[in-house]
PDB file of N, CA and C in Angstrom:
ATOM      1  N   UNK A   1     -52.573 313.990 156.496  1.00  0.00           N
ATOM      2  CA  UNK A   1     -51.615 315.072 156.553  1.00  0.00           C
ATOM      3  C   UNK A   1     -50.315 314.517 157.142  1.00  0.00           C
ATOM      4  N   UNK A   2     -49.102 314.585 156.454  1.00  0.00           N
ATOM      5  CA  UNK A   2     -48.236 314.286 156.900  1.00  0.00           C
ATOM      6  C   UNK A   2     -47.495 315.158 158.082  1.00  0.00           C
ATOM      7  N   UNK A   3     -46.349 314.620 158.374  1.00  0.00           N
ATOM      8  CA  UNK A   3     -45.273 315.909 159.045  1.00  0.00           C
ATOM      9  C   UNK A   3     -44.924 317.299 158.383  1.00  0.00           C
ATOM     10  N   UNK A   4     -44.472 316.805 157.784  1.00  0.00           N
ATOM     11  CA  UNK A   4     -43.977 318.205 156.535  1.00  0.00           C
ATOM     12  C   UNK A   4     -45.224 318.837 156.564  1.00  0.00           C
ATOM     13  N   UNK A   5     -46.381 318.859 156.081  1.00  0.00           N
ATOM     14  CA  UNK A   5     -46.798 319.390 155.798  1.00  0.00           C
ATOM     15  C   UNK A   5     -47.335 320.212 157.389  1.00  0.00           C
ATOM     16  N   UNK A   6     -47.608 319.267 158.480  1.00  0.00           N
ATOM     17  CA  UNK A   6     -47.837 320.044 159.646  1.00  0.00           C
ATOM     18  C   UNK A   6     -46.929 321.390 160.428  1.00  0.00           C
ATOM     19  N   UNK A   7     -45.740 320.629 160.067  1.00  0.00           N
ATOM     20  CA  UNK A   7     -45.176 321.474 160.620  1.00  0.00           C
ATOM     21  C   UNK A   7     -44.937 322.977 159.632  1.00  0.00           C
ATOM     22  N   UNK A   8     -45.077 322.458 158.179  1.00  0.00           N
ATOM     23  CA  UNK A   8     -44.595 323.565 157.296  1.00  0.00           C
ATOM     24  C   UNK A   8     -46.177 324.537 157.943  1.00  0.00           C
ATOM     25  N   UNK A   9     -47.169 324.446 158.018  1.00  0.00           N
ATOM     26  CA  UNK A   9     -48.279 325.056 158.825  1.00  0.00           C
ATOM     27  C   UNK A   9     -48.163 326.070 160.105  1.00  0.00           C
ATOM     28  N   UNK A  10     -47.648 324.760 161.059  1.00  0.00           N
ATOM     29  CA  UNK A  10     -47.121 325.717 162.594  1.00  0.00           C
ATOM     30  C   UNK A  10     -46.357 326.754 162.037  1.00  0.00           C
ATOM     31  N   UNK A  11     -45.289 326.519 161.332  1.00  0.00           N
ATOM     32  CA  UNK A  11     -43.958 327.860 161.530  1.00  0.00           C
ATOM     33  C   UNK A  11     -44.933 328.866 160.683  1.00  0.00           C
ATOM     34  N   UNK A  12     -45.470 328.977 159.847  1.00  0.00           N
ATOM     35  CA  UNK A  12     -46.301 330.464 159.879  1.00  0.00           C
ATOM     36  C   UNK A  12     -47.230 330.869 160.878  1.00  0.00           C
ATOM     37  N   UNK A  13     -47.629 329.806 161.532  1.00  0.00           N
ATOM     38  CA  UNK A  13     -48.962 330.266 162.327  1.00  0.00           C
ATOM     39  C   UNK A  13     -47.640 330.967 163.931  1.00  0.00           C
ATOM     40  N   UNK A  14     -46.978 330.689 163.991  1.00  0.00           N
ATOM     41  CA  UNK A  14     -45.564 330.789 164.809  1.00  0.00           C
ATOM     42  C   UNK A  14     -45.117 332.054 164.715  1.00  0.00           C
ATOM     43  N   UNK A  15     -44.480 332.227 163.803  1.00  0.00           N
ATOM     44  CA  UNK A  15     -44.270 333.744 163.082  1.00  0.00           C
ATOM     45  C   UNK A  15     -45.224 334.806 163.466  1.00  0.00           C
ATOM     46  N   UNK A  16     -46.785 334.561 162.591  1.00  0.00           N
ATOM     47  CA  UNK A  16     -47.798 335.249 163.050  1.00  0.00           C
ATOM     48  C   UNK A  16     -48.057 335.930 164.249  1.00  0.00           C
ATOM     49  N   UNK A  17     -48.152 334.824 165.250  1.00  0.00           N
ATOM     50  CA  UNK A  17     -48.272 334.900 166.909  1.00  0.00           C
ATOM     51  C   UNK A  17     -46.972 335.910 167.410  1.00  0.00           C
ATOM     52  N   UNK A  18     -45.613 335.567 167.234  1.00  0.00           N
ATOM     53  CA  UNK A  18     -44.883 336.156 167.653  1.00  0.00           C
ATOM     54  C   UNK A  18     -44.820 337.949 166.766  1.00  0.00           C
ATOM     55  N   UNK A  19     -45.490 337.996 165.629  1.00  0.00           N
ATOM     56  CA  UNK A  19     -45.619 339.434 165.592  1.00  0.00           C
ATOM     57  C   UNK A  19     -47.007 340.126 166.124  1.00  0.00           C
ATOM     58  N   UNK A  20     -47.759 339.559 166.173  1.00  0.00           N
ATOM     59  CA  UNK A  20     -48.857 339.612 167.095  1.00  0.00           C
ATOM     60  C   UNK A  20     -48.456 340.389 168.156  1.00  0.00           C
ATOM     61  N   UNK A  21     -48.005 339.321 168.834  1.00  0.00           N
ATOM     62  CA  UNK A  21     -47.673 339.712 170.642  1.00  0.00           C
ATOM     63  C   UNK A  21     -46.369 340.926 170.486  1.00  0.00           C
ATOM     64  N   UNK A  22     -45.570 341.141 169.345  1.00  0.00           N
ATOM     65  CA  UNK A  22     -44.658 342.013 169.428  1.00  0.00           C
ATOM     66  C   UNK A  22     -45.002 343.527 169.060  1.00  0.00           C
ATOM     67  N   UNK A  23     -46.152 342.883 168.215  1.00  0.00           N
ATOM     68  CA  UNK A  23     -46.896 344.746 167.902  1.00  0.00           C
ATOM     69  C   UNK A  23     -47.350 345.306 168.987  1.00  0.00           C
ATOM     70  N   UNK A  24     -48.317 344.148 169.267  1.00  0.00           N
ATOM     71  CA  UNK A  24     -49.460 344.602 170.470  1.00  0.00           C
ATOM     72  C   UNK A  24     -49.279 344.809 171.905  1.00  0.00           C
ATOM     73  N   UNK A  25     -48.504 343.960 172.327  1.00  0.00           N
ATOM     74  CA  UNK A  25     -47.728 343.982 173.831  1.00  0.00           C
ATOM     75  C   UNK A  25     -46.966 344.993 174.281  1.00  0.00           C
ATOM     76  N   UNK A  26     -47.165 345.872 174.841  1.00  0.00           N
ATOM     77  CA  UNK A  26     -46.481 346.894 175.562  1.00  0.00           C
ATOM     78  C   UNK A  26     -45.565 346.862 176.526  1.00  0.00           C
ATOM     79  N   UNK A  27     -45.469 345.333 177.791  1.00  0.00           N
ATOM     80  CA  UNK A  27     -44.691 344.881 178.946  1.00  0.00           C
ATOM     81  C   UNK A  27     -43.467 344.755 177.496  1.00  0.00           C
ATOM     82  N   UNK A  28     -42.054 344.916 178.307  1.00  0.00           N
ATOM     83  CA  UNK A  28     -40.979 344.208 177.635  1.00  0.00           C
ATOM     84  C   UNK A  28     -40.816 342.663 177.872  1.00  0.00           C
ATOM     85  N   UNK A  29     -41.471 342.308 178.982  1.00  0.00           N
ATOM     86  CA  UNK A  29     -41.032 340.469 178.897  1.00  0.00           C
ATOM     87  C   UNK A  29     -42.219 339.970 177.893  1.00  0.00           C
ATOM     88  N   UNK A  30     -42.960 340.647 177.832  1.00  0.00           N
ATOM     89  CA  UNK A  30     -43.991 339.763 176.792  1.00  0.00           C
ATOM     90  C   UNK A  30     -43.330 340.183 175.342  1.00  0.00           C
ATOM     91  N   UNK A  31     -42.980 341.325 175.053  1.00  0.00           N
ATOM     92  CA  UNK A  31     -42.210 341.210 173.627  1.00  0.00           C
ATOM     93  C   UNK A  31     -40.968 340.214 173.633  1.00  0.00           C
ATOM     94  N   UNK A  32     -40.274 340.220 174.605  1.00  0.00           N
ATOM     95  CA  UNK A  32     -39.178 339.242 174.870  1.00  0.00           C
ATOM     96  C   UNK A  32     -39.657 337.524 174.355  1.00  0.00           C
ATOM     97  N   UNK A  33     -40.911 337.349 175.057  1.00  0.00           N
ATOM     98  CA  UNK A  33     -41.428 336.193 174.645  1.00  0.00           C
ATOM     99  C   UNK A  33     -42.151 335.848 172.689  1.00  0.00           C
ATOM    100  N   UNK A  34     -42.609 336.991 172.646  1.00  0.00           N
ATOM    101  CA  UNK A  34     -43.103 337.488 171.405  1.00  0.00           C
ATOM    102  C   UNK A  34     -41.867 337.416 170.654  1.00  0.00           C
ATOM    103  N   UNK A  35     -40.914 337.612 170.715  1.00  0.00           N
ATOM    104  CA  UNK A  35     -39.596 337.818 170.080  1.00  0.00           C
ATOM    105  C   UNK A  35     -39.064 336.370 169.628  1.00  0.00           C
ATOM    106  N   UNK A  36     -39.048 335.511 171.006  1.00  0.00           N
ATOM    107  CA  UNK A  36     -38.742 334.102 170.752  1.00  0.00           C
ATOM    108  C   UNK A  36     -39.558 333.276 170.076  1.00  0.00           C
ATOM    109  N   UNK A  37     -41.072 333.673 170.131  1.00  0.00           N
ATOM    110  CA  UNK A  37     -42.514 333.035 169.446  1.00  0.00           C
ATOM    111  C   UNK A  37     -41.845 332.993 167.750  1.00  0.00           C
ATOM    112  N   UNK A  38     -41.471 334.389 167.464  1.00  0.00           N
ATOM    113  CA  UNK A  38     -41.047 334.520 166.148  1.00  0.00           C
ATOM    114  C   UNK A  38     -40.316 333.628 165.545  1.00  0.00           C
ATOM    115  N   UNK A  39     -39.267 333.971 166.208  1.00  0.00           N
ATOM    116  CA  UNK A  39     -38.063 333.097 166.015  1.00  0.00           C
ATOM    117  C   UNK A  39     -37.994 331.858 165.988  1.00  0.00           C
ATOM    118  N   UNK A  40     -38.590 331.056 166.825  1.00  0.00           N
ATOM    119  CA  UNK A  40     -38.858 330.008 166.809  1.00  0.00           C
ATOM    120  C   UNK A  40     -39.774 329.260 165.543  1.00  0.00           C
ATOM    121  N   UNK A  41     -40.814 329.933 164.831  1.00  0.00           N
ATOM    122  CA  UNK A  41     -41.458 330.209 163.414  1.00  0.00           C
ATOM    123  C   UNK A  41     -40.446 329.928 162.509  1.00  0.00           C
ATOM    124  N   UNK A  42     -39.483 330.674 162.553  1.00  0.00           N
ATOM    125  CA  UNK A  42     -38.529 330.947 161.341  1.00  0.00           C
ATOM    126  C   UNK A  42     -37.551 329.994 161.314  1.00  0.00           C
ATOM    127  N   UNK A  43     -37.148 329.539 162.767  1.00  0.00           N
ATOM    128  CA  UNK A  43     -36.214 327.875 162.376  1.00  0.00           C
ATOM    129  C   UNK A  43     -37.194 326.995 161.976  1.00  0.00           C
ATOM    130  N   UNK A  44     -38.462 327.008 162.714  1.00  0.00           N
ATOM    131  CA  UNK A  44     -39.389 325.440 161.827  1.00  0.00           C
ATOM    132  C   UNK A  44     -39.213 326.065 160.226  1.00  0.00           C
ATOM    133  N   UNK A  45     -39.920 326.868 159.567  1.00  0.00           N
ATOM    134  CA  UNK A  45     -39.993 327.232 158.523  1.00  0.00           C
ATOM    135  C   UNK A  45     -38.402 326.570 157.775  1.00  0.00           C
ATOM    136  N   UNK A  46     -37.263 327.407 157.936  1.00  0.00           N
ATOM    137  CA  UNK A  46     -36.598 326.910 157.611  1.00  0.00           C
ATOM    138  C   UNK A  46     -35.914 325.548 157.653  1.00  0.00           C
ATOM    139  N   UNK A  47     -36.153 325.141 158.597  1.00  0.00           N
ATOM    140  CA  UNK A  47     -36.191 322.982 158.556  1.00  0.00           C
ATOM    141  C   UNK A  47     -37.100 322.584 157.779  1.00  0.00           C
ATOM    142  N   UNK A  48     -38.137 323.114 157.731  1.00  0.00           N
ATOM    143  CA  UNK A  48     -39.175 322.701 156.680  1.00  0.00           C
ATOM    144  C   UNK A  48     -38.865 322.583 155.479  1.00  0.00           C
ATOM    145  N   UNK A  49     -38.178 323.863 155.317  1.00  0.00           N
ATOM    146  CA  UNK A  49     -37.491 323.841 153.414  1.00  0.00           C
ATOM    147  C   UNK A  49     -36.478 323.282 153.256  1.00  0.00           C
ATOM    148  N   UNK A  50     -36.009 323.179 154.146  1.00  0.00           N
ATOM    149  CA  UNK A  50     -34.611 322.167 154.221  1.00  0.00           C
ATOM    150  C   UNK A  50     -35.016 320.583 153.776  1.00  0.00           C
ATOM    151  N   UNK A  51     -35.763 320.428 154.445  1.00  0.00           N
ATOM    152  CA  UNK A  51     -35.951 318.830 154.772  1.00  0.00           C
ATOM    153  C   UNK A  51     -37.068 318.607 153.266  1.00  0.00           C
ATOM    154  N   UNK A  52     -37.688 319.256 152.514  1.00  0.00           N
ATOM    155  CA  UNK A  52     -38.696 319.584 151.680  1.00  0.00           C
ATOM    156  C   UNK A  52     -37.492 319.457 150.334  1.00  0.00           C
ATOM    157  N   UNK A  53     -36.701 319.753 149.884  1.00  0.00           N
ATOM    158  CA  UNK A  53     -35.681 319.645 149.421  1.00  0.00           C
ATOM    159  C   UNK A  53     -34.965 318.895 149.721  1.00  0.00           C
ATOM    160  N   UNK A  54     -34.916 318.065 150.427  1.00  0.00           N
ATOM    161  CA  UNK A  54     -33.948 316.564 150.567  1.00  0.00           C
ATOM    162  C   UNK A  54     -35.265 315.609 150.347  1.00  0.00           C
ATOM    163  N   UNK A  55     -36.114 315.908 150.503  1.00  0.00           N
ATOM    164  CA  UNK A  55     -37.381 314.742 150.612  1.00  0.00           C
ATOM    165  C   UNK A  55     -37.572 314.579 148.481  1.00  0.00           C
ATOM    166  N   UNK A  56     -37.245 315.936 147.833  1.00  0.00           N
ATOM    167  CA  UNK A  56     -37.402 316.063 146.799  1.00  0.00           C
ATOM    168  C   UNK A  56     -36.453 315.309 145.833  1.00  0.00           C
ATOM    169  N   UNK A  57     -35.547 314.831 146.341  1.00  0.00           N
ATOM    170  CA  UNK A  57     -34.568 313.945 145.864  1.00  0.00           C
ATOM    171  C   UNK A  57     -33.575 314.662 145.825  1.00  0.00           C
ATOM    172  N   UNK A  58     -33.148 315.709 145.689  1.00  0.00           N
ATOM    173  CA  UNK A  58     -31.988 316.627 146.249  1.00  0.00           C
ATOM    174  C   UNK A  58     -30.880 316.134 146.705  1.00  0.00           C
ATOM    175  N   UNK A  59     -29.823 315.855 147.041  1.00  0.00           N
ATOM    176  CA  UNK A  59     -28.859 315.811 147.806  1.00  0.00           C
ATOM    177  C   UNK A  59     -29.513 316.219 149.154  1.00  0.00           C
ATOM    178  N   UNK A  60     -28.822 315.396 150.301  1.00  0.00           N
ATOM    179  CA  UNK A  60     -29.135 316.417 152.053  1.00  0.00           C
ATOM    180  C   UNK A  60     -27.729 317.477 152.344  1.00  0.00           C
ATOM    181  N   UNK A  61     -28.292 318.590 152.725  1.00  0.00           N
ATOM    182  CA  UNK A  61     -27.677 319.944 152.789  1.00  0.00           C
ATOM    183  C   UNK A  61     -27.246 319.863 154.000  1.00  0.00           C
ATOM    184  N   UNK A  62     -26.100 319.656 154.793  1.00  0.00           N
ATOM    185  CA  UNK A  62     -26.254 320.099 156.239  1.00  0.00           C
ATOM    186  C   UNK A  62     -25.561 321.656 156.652  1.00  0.00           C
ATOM    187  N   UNK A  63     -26.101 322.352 155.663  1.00  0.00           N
ATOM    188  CA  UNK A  63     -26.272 323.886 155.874  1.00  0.00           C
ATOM    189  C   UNK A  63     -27.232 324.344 156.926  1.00  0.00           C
ATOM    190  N   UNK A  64     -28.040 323.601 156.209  1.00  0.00           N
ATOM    191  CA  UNK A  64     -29.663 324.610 156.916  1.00  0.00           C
ATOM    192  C   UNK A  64     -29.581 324.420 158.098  1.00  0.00           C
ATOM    193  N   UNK A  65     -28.737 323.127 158.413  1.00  0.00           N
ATOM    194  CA  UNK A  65     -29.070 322.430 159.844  1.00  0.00           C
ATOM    195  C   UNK A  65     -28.112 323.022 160.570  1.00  0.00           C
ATOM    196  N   UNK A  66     -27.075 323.681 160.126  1.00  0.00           N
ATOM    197  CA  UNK A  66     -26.081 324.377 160.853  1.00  0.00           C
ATOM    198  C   UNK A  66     -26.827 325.689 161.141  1.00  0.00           C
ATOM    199  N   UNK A  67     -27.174 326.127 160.134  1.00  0.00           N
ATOM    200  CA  UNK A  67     -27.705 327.323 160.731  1.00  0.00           C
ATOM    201  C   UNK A  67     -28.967 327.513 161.553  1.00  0.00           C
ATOM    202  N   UNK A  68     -29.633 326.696 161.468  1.00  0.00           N
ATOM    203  CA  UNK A  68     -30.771 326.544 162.721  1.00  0.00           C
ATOM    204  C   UNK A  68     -29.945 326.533 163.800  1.00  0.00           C
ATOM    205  N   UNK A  69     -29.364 325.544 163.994  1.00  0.00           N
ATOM    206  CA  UNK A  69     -28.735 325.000 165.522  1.00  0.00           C
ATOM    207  C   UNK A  69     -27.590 326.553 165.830  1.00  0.00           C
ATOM    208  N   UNK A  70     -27.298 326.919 165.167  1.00  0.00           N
ATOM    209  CA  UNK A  70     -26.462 328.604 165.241  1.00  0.00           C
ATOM    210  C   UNK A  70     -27.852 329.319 165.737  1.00  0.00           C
ATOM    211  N   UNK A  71     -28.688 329.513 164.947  1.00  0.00           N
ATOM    212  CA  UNK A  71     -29.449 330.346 164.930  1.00  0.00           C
ATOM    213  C   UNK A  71     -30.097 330.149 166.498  1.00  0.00           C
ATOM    214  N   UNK A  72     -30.722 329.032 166.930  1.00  0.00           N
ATOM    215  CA  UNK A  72     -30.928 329.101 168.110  1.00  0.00           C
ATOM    216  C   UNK A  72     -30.816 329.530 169.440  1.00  0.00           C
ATOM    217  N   UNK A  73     -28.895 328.792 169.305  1.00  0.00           N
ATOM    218  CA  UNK A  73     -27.864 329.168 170.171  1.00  0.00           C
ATOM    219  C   UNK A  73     -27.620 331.212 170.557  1.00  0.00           C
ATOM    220  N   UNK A  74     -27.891 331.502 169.338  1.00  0.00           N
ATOM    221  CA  UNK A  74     -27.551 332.761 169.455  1.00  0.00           C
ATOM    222  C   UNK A  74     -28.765 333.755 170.081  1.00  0.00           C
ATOM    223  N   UNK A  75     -30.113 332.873 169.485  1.00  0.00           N
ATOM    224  CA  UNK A  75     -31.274 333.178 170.214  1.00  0.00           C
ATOM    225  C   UNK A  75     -31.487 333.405 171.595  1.00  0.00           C
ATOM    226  N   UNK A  76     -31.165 332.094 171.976  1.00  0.00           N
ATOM    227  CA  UNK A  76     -30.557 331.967 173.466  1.00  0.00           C
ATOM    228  C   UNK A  76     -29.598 332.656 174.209  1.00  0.00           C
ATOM    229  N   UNK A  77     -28.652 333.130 173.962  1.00  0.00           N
ATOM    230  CA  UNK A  77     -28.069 333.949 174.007  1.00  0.00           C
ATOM    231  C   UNK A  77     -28.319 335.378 174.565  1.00  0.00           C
ATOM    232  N   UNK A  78     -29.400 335.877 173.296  1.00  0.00           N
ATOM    233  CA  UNK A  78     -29.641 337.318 173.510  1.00  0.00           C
ATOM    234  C   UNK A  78     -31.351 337.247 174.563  1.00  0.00           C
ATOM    235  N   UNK A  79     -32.018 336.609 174.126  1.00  0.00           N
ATOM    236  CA  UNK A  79     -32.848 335.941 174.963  1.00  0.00           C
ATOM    237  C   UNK A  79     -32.061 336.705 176.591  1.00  0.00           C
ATOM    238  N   UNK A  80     -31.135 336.017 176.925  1.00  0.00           N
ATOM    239  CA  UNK A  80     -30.603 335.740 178.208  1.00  0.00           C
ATOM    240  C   UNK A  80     -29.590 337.096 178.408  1.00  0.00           C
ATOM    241  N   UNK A  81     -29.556 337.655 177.964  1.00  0.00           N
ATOM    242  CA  UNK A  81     -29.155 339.446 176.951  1.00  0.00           C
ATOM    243  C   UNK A  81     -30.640 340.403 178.374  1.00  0.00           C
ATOM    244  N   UNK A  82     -31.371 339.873 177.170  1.00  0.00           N
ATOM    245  CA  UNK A  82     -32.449 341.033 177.086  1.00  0.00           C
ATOM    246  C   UNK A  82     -33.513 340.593 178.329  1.00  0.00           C
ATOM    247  N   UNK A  83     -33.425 339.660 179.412  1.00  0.00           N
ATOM    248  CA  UNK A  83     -33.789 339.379 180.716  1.00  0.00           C
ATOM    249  C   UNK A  83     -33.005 340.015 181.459  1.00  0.00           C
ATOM    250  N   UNK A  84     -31.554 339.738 181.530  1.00  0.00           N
ATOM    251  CA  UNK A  84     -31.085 340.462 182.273  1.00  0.00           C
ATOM    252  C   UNK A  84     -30.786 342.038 182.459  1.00  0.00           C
ATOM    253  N   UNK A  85     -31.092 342.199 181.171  1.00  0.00           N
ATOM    254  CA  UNK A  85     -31.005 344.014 181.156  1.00  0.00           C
ATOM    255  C   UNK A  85     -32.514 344.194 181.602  1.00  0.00           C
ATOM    256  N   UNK A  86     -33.649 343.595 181.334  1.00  0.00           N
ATOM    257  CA  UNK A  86     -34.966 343.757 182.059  1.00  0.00           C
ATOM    258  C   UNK A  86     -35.251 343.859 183.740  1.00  0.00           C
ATOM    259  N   UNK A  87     -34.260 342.375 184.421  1.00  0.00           N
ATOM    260  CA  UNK A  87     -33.954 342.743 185.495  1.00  0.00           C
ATOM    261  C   UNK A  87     -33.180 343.984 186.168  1.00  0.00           C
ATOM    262  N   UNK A  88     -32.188 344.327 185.174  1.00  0.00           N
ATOM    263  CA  UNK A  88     -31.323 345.378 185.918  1.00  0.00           C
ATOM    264  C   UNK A  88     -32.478 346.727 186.265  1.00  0.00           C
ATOM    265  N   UNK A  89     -33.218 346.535 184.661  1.00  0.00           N
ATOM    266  CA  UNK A  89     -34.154 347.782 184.819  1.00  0.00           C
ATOM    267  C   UNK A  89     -35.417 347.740 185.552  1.00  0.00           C
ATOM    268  N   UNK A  90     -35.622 346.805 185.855  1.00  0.00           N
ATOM    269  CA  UNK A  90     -36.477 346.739 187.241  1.00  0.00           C
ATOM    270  C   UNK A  90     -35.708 347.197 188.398  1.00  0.00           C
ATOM    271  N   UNK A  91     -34.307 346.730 188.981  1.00  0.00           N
ATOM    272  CA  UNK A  91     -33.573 346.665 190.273  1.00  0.00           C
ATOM    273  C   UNK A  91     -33.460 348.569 190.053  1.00  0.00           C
ATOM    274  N   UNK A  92     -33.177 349.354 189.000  1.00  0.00           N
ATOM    275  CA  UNK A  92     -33.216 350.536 189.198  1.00  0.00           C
ATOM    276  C   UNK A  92     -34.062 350.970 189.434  1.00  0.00           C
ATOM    277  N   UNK A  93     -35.167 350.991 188.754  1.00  0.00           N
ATOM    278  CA  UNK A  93     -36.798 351.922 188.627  1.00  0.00           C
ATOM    279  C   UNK A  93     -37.913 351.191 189.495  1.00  0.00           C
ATOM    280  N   UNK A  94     -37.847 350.100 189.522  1.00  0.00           N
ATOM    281  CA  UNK A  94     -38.613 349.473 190.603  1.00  0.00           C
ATOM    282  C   UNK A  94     -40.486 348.991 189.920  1.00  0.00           C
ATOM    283  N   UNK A  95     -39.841 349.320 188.381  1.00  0.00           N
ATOM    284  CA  UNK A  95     -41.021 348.431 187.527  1.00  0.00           C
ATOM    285  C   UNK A  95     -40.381 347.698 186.272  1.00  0.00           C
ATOM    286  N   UNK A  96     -40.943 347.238 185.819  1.00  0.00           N
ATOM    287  CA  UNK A  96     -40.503 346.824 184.650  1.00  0.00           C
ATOM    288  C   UNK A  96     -41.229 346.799 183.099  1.00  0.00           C
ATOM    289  N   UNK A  97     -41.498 348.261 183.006  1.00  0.00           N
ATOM    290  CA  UNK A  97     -42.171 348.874 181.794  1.00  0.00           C
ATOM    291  C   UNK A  97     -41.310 349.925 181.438  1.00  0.00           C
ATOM    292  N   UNK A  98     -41.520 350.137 180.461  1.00  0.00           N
ATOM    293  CA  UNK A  98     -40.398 351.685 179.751  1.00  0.00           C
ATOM    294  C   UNK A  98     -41.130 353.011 179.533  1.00  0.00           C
ATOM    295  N   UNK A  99     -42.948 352.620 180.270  1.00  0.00           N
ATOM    296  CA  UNK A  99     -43.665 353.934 179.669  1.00  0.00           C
ATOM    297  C   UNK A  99     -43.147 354.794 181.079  1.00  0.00           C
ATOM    298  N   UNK A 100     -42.774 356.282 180.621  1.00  0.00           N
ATOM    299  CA  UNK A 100     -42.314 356.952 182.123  1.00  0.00           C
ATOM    300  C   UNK A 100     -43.479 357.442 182.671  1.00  0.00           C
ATOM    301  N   UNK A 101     -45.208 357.368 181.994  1.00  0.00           N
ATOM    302  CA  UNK A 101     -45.954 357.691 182.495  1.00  0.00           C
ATOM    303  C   UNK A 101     -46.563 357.133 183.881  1.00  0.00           C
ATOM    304  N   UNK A 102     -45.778 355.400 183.900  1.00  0.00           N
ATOM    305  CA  UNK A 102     -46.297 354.840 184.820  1.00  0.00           C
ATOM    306  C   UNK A 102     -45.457 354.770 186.161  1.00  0.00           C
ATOM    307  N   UNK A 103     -43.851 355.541 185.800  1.00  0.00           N
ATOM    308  CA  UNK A 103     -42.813 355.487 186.933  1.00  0.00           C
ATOM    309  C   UNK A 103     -43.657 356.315 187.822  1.00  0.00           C
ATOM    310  N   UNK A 104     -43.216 356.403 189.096  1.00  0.00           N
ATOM    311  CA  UNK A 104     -43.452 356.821 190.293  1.00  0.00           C
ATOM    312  C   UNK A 104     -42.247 358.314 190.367  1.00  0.00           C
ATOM    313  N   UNK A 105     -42.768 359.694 190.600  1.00  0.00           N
ATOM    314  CA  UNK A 105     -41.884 360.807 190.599  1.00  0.00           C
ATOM    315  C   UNK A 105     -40.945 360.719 191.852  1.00  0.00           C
ATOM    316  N   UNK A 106     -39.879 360.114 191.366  1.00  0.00           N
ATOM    317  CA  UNK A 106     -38.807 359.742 192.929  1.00  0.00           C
ATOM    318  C   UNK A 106     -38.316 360.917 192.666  1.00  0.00           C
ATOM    319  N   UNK A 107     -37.565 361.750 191.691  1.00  0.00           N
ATOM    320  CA  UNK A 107     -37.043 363.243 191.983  1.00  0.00           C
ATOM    321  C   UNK A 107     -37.215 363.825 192.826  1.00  0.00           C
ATOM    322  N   UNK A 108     -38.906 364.165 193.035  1.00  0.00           N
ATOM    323  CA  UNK A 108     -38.758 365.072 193.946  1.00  0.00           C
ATOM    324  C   UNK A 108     -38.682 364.755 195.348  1.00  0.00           C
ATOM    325  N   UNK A 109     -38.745 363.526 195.697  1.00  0.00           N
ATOM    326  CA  UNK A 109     -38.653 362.990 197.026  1.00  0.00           C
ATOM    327  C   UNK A 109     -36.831 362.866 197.277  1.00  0.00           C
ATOM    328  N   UNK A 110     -36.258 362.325 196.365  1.00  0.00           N
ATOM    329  CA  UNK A 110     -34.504 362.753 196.589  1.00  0.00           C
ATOM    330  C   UNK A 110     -34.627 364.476 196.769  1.00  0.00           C
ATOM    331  N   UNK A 111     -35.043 365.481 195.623  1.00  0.00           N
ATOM    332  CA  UNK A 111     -35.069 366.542 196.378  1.00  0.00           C
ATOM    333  C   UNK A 111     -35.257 367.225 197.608  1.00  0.00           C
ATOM    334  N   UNK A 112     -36.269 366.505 198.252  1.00  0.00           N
ATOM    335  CA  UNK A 112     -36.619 366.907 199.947  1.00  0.00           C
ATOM    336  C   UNK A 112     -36.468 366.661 200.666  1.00  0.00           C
ATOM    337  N   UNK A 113     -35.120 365.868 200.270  1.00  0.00           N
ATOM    338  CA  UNK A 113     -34.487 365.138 201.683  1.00  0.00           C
ATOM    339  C   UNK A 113     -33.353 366.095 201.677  1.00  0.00           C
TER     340      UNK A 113
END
């Protein structure tokens, strides 16, 4: 088994995992991670076809390769987005889940003071 072919393997099994953990996971940092699992799938995948098409005798494209290395960057990015709005929403509510079944009723304790 070569490279190509390994890696053309991982980025679905990649993909998979990251919708996995994004269906099933209820915490927001584990979809956060689930999110990047994905993503990370979809640049191998796409280097894969990239490089699968230059291996084919093709001309080399340095498209694909721009847009991975974009695609990343921007990953990173929101990645670093969607932690910090996780933190903020912890520093308010004092958990870091979005179900309100599990907040703690502070209302009525501001009320009785």
């Amino acid at each position: 088994m070569n490279a190509v072919k390994l890696f053309g393997l991982c980025g679905p099994i990649l993909v998979g995992l990251g919708l996995f953990g994004l269906i099933t996971n209820p915490q927001p940092l584990r979809k956060i991670l689930a999110f990047n699992l994905l993503g990370s799938g979809t640049f191998l995948l796409f280097g894969v076809i990239a490089r699968r098409g230059a291996a084919a005798g093709l001309d080399g494209d340095p498209v694909p390769q721009a847009l991975v290395i974009t695609g990343i960057v921007v990953a990173f990015a929101a990645t670093a987005m969607a932690i910090a709005l996780l933190l903020r929403l912890f520093q308010v509510t004092g958990q870091a889940t979005l179900d309100p079944g599990d907040a703690n009723d502070t209302s009525a304790a501001t009320d009785a003071s």
